[in-house]
C-alpha atoms as a PDB file:
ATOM      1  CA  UNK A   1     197.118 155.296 249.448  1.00  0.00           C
ATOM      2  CA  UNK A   2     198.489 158.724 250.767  1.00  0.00           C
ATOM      3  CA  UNK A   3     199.104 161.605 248.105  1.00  0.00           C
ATOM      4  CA  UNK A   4     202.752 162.207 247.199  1.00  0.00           C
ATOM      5  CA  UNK A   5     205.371 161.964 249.968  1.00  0.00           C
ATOM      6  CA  UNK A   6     205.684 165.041 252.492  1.00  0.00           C
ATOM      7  CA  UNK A   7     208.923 165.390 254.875  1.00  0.00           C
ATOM      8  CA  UNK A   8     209.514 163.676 257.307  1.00  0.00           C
ATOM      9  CA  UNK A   9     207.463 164.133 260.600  1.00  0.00           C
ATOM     10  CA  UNK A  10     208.845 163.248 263.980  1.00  0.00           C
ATOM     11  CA  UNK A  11     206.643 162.525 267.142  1.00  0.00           C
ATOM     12  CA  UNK A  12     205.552 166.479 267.627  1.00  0.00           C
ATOM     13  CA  UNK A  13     202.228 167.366 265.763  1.00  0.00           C
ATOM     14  CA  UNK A  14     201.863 170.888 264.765  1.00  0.00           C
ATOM     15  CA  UNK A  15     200.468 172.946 267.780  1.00  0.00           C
ATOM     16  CA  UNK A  16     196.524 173.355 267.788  1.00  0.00           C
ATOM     17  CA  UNK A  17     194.086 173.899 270.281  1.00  0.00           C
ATOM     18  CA  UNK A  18     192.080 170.574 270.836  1.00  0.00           C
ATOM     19  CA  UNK A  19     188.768 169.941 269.861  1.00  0.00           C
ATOM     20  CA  UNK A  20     186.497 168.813 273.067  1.00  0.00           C
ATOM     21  CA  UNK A  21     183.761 168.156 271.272  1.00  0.00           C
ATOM     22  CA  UNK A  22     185.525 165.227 270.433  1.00  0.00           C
ATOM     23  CA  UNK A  23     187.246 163.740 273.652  1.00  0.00           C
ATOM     24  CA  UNK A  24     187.524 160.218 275.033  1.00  0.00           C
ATOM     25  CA  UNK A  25     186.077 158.549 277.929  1.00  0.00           C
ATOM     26  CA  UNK A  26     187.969 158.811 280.900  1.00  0.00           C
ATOM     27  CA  UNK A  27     187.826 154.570 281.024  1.00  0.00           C
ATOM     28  CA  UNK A  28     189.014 154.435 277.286  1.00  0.00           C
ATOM     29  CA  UNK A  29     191.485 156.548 277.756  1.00  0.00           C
ATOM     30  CA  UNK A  30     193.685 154.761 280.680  1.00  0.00           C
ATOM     31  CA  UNK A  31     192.991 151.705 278.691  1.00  0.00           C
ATOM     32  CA  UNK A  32     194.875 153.168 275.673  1.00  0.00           C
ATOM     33  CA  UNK A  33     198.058 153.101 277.090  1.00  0.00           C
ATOM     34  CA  UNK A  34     200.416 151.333 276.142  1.00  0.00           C
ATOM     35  CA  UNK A  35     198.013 150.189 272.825  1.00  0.00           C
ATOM     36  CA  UNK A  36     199.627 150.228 269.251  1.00  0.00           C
ATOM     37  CA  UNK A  37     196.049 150.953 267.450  1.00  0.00           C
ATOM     38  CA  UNK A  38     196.232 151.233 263.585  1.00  0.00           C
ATOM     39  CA  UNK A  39     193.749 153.189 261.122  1.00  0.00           C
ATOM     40  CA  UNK A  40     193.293 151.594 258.184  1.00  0.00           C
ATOM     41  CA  UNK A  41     190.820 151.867 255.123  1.00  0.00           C
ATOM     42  CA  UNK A  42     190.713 152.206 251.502  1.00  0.00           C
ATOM     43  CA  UNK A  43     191.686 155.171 249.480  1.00  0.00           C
ATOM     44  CA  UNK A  44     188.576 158.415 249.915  1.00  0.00           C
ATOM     45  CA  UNK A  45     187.272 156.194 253.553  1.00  0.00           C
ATOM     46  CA  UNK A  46     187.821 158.901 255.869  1.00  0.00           C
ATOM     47  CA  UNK A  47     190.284 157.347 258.342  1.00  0.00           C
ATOM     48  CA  UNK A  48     192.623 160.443 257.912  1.00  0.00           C
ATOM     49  CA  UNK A  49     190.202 162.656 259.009  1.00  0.00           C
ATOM     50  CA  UNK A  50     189.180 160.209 262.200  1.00  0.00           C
ATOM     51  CA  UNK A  51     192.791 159.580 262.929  1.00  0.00           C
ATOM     52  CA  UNK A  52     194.076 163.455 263.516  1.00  0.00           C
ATOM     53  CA  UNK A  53     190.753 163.631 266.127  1.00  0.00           C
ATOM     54  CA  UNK A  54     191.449 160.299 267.835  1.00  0.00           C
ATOM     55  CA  UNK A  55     195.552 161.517 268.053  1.00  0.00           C
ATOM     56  CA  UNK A  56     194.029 165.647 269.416  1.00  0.00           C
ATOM     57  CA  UNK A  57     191.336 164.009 271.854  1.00  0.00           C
ATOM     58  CA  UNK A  58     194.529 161.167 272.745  1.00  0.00           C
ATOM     59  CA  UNK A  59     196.845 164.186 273.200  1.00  0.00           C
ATOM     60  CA  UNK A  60     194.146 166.124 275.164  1.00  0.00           C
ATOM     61  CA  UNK A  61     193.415 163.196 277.922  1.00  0.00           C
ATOM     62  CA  UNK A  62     197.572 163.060 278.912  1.00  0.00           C
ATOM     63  CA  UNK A  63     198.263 159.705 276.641  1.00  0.00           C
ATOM     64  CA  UNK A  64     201.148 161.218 275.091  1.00  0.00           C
ATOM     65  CA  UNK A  65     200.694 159.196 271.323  1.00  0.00           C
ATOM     66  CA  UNK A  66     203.363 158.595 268.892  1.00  0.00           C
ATOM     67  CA  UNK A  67     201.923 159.031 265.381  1.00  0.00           C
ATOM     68  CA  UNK A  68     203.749 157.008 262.775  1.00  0.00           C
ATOM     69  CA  UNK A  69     202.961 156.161 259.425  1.00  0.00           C
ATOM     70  CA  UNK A  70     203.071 153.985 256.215  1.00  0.00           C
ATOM     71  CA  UNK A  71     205.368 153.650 254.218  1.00  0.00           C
ATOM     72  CA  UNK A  72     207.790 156.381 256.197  1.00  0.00           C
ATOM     73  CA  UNK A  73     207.784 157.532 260.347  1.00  0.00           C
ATOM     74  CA  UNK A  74     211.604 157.303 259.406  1.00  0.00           C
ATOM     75  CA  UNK A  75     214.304 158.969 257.411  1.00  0.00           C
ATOM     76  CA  UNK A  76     215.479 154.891 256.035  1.00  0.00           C
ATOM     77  CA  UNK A  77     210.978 154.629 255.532  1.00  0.00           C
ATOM     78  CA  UNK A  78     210.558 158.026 254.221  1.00  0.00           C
ATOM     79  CA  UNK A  79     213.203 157.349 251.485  1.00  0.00           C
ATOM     80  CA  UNK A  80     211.119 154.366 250.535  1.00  0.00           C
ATOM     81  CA  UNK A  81     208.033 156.130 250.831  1.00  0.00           C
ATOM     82  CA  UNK A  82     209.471 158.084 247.667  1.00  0.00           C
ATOM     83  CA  UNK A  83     209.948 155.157 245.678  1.00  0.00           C
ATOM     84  CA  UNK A  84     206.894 153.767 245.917  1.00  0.00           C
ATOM     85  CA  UNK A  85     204.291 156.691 245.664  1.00  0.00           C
ATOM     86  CA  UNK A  86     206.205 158.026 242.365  1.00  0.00           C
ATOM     87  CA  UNK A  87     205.353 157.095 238.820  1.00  0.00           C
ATOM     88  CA  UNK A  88     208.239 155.822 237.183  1.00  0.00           C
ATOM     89  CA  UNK A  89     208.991 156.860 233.484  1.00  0.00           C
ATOM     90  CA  UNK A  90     211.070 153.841 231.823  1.00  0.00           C
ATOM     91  CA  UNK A  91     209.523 150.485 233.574  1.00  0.00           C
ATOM     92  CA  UNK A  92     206.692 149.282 235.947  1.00  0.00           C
ATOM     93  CA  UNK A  93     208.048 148.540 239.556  1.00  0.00           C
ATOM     94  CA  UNK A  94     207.398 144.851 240.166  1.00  0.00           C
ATOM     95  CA  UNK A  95     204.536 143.844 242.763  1.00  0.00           C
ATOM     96  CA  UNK A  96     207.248 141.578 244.914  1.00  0.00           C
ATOM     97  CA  UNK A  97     209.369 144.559 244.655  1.00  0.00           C
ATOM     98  CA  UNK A  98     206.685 146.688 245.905  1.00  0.00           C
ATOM     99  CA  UNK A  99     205.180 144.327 248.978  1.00  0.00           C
ATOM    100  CA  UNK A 100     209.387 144.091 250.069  1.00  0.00           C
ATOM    101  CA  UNK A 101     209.924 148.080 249.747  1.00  0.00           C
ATOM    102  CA  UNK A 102     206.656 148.117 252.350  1.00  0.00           C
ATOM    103  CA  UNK A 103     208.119 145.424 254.372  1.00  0.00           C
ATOM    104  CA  UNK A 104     211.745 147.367 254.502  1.00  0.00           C
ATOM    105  CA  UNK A 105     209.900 150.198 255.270  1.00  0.00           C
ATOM    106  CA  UNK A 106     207.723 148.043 258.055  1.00  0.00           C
ATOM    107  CA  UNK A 107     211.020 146.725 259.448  1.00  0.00           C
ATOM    108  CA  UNK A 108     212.967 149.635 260.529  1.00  0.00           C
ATOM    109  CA  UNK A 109     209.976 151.896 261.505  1.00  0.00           C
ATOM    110  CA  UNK A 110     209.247 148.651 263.859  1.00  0.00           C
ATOM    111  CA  UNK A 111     212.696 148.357 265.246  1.00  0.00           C
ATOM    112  CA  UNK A 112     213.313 152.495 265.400  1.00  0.00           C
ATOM    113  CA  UNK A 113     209.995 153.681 266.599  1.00  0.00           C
ATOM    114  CA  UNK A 114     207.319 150.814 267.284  1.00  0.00           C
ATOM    115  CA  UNK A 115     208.821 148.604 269.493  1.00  0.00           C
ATOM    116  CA  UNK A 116     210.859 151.353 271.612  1.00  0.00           C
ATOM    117  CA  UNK A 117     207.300 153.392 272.570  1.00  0.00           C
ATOM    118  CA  UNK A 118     205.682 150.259 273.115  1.00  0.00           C
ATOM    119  CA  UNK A 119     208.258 148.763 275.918  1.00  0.00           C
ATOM    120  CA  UNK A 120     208.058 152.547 277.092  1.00  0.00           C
ATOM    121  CA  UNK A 121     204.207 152.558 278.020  1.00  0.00           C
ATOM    122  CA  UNK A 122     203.382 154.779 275.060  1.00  0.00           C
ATOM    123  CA  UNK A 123     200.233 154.910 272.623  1.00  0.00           C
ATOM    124  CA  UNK A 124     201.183 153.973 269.227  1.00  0.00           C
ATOM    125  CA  UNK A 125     199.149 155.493 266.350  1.00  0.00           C
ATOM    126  CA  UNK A 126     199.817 154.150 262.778  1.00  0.00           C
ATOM    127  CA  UNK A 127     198.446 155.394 259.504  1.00  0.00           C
ATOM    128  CA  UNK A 128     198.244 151.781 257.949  1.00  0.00           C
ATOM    129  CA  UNK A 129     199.993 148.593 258.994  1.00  0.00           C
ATOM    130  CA  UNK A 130     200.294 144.770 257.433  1.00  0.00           C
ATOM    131  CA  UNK A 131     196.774 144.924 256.905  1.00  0.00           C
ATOM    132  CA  UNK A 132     197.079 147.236 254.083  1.00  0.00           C
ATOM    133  CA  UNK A 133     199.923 145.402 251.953  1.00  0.00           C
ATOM    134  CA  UNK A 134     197.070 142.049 252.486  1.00  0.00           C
ATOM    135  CA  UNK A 135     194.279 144.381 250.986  1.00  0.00           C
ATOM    136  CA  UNK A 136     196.397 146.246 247.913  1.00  0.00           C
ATOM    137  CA  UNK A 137     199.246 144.384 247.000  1.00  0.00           C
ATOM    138  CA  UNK A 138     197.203 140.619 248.216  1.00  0.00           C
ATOM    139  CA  UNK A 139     193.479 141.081 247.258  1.00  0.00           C
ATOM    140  CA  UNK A 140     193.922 143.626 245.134  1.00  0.00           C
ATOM    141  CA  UNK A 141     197.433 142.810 243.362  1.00  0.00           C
ATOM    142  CA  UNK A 142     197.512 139.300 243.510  1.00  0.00           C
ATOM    143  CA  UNK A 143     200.249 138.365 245.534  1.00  0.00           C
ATOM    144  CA  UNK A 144     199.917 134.953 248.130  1.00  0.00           C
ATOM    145  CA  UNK A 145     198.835 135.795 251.196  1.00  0.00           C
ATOM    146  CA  UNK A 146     201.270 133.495 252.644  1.00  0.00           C
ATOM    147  CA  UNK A 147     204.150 135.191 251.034  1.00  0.00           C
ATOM    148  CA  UNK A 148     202.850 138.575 252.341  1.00  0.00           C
ATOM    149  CA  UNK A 149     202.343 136.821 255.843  1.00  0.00           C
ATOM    150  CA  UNK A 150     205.791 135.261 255.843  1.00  0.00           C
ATOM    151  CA  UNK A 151     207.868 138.313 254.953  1.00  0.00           C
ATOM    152  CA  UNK A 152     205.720 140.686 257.328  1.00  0.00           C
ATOM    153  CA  UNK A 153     206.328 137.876 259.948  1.00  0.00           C
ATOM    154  CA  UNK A 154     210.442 139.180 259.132  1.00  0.00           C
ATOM    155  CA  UNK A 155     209.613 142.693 259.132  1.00  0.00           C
ATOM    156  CA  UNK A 156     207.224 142.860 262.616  1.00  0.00           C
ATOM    157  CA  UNK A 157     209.101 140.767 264.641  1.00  0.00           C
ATOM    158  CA  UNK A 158     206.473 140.497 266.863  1.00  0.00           C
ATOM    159  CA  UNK A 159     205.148 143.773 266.892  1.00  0.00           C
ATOM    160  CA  UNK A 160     201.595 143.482 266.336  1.00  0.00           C
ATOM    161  CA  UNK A 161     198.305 145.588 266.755  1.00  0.00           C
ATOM    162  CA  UNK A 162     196.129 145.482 269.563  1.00  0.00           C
ATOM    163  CA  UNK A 163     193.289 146.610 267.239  1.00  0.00           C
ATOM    164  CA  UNK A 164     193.054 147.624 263.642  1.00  0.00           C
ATOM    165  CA  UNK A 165     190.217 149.938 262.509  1.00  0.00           C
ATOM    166  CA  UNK A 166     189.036 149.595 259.077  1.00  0.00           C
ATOM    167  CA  UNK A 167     187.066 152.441 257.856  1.00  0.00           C
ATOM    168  CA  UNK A 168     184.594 150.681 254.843  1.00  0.00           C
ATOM    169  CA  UNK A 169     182.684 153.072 252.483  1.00  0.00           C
ATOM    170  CA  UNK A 170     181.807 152.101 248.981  1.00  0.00           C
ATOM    171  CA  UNK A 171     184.375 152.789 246.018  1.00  0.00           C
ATOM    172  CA  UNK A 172     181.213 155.116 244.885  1.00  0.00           C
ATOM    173  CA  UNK A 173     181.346 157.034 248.022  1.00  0.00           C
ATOM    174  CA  UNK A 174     185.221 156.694 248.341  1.00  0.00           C
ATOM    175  CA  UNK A 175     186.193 158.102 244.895  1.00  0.00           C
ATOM    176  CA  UNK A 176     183.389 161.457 245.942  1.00  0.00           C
ATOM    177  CA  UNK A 177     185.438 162.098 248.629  1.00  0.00           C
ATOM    178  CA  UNK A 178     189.102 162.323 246.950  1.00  0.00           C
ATOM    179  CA  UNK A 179     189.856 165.493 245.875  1.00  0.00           C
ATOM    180  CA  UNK A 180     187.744 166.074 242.613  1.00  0.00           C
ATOM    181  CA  UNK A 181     190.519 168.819 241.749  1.00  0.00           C
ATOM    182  CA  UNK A 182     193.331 165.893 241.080  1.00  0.00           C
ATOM    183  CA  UNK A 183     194.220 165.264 237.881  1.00  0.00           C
ATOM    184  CA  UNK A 184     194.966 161.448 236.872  1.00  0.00           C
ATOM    185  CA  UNK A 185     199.274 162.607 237.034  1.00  0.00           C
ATOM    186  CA  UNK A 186     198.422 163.995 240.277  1.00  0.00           C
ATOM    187  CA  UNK A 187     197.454 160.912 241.941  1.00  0.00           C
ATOM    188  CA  UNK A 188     200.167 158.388 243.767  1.00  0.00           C
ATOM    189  CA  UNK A 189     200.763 155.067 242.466  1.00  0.00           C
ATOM    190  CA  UNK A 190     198.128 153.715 244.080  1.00  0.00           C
ATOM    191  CA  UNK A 191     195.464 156.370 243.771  1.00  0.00           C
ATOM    192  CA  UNK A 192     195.726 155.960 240.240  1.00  0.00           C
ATOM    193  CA  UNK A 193     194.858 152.064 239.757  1.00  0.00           C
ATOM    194  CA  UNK A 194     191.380 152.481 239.069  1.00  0.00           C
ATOM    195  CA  UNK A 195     188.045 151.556 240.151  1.00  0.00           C
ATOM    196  CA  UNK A 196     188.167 147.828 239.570  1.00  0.00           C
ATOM    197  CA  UNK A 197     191.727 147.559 241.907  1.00  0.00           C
ATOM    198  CA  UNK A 198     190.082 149.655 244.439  1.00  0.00           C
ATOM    199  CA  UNK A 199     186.616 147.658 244.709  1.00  0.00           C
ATOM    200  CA  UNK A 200     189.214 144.660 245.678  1.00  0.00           C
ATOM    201  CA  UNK A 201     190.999 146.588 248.219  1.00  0.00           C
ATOM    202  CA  UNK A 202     187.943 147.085 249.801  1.00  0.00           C
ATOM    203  CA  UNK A 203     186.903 143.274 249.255  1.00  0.00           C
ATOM    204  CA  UNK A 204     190.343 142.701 250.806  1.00  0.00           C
ATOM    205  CA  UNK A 205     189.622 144.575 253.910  1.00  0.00           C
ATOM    206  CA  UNK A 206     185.877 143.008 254.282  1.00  0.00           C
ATOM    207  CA  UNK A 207     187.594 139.546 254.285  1.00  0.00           C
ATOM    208  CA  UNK A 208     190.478 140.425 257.032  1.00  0.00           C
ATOM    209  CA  UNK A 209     187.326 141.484 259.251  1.00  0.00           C
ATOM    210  CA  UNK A 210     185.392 138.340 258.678  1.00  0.00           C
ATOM    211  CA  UNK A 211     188.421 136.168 259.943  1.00  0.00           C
ATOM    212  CA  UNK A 212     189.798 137.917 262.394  1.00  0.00           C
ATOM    213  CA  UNK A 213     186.813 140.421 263.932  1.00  0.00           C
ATOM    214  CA  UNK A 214     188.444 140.223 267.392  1.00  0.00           C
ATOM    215  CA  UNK A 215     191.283 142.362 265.971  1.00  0.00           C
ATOM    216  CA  UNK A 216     190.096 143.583 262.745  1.00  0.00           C
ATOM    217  CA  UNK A 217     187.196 146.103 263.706  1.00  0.00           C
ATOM    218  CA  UNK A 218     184.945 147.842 261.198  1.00  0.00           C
ATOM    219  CA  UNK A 219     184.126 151.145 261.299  1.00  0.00           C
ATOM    220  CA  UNK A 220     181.282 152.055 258.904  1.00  0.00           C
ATOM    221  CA  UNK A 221     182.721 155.293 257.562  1.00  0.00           C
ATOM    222  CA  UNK A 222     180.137 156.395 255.282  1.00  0.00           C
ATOM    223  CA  UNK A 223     178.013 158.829 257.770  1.00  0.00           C
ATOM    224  CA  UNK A 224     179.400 162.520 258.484  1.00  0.00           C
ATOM    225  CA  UNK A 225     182.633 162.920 260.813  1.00  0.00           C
ATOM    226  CA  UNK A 226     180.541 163.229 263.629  1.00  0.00           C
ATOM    227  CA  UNK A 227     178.367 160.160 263.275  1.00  0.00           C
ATOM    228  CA  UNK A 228     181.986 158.238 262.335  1.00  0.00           C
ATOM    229  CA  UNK A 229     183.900 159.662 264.949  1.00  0.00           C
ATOM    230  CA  UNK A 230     181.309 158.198 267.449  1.00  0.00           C
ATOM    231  CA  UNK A 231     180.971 155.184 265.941  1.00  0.00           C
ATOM    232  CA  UNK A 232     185.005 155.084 266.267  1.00  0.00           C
ATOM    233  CA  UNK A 233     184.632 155.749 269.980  1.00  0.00           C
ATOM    234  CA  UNK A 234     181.961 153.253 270.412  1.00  0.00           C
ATOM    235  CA  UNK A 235     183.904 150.198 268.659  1.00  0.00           C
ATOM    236  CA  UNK A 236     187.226 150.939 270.354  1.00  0.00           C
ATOM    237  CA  UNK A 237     185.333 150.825 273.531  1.00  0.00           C
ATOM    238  CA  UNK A 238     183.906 147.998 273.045  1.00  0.00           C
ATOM    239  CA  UNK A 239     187.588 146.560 271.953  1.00  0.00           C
ATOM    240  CA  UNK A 240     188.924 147.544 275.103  1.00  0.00           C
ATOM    241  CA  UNK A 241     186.122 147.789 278.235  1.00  0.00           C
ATOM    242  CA  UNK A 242     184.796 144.730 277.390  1.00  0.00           C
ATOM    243  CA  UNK A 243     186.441 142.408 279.576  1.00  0.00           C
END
């Protein structure tokens, strides 16, 4: 997933003049409001790069967006965030441990952030959401999808996504695009799993679209950023000014 842990962020991005080559439709934009929209993808897909432009050309049409993220968006999440993205020297951190430190993490960012800008009329951004803990620690770990269902039911409490966008590329594509620089001890937990865990996080995420492609929208992320940021615009238009 994400490289090791940074601070903590609150709701402010850093200042930075917007980029309007990459704006919204004026339609698309009222109909974000008051949308929780998640990016999600496999490690090397992209979505980081998509998600800062969708949260500047968001910012730049008046939506106001709260940016959260996962694990962390709060100082109880961030704490967890720590945990999970370290190696640890003496023993192997269980996966039920590791799908429950997620779903802690889920919980309060939910309850503390979430839910709050939500009933407020807000844009909600997340960087990953229950669709991620199906793809790594489900598909790719091993664990029952109804256990992961049943504990994120706990941990939501009804907060759910109006859409999820799932940036696919292919693990070859993927591991071209993470930084080439890293050494293996420089890579999070999850970075470091290898090719074969990371060809079933993708399978994962291919499967989530196929039964639920109302909600679960593909992105084919293996163009430039251009070509994928339009292709963003396009689906989550079609998401939204359909009906």
């Amino acid at each position: 997933m994400s490289t090791m842990p940074t601070p903590l962020r609150t709701d402010a991005r850093p200042a930075r003049m917007p980029d309007h080559a990459h704006t919204l439709p004026d339609d698309l934009a009222k109909a974000l409001a008051g949308r929780f929209v998640v990016f999600e993808g496999p490690d090397g897909s992209g979505k980081s790069t998509q998600l800062s432009r969708f949260l500047d050309a968001t910012a730049a049409a008046g939506l106001n967006p709260l940016e959260v993220r996962e694990p962390g968006g709060t100082e109880v999440g961030e704490r967890i965030r720590k945990a999970l993205l370290e190696h640890l020297e003496r023993e192997e951190m269980s996966l039920r441990c590791e799908m429950l430190l997620y779903m802690a993490s889920r919980a309060q960012l939910c309850e503390q952030k979430i839910r709050p800008a939500l009933d407020a009329g807000r844009l909600v951004v997340a960087d990953r959401f229950v669709q991620s803990t199906l793809a790594y620690q489900g598909a790719a770990g091993g664990l029952p999808e109804d256990e992961i269902l049943a504990a994120a039911a706990i941990a939501t409490h009804g907060v759910t996504p109006d859409a999820v966008l799932i940036f696919d590329v292919d693990e070859h594509t993927a591991a071209q695009r993470m930084n080439p620089l890293l050494r293996g001890d420089d890579l999070d937990r999850m970075e470091a799993k290898g090719a074969a865990f990371h060809r079933k996080v993708r399978q994962g995420y291919l499967s989530q679209i196929e039964r639920d492609p109302t909600t679960n929208l593909r992105i084919d992320a293996a163009g430039c950023e251009d070509t994928v940021w339009d292709e963003t615009v396009r689906v989550l238009s079609g998401r939204f000014l359909s009906r």
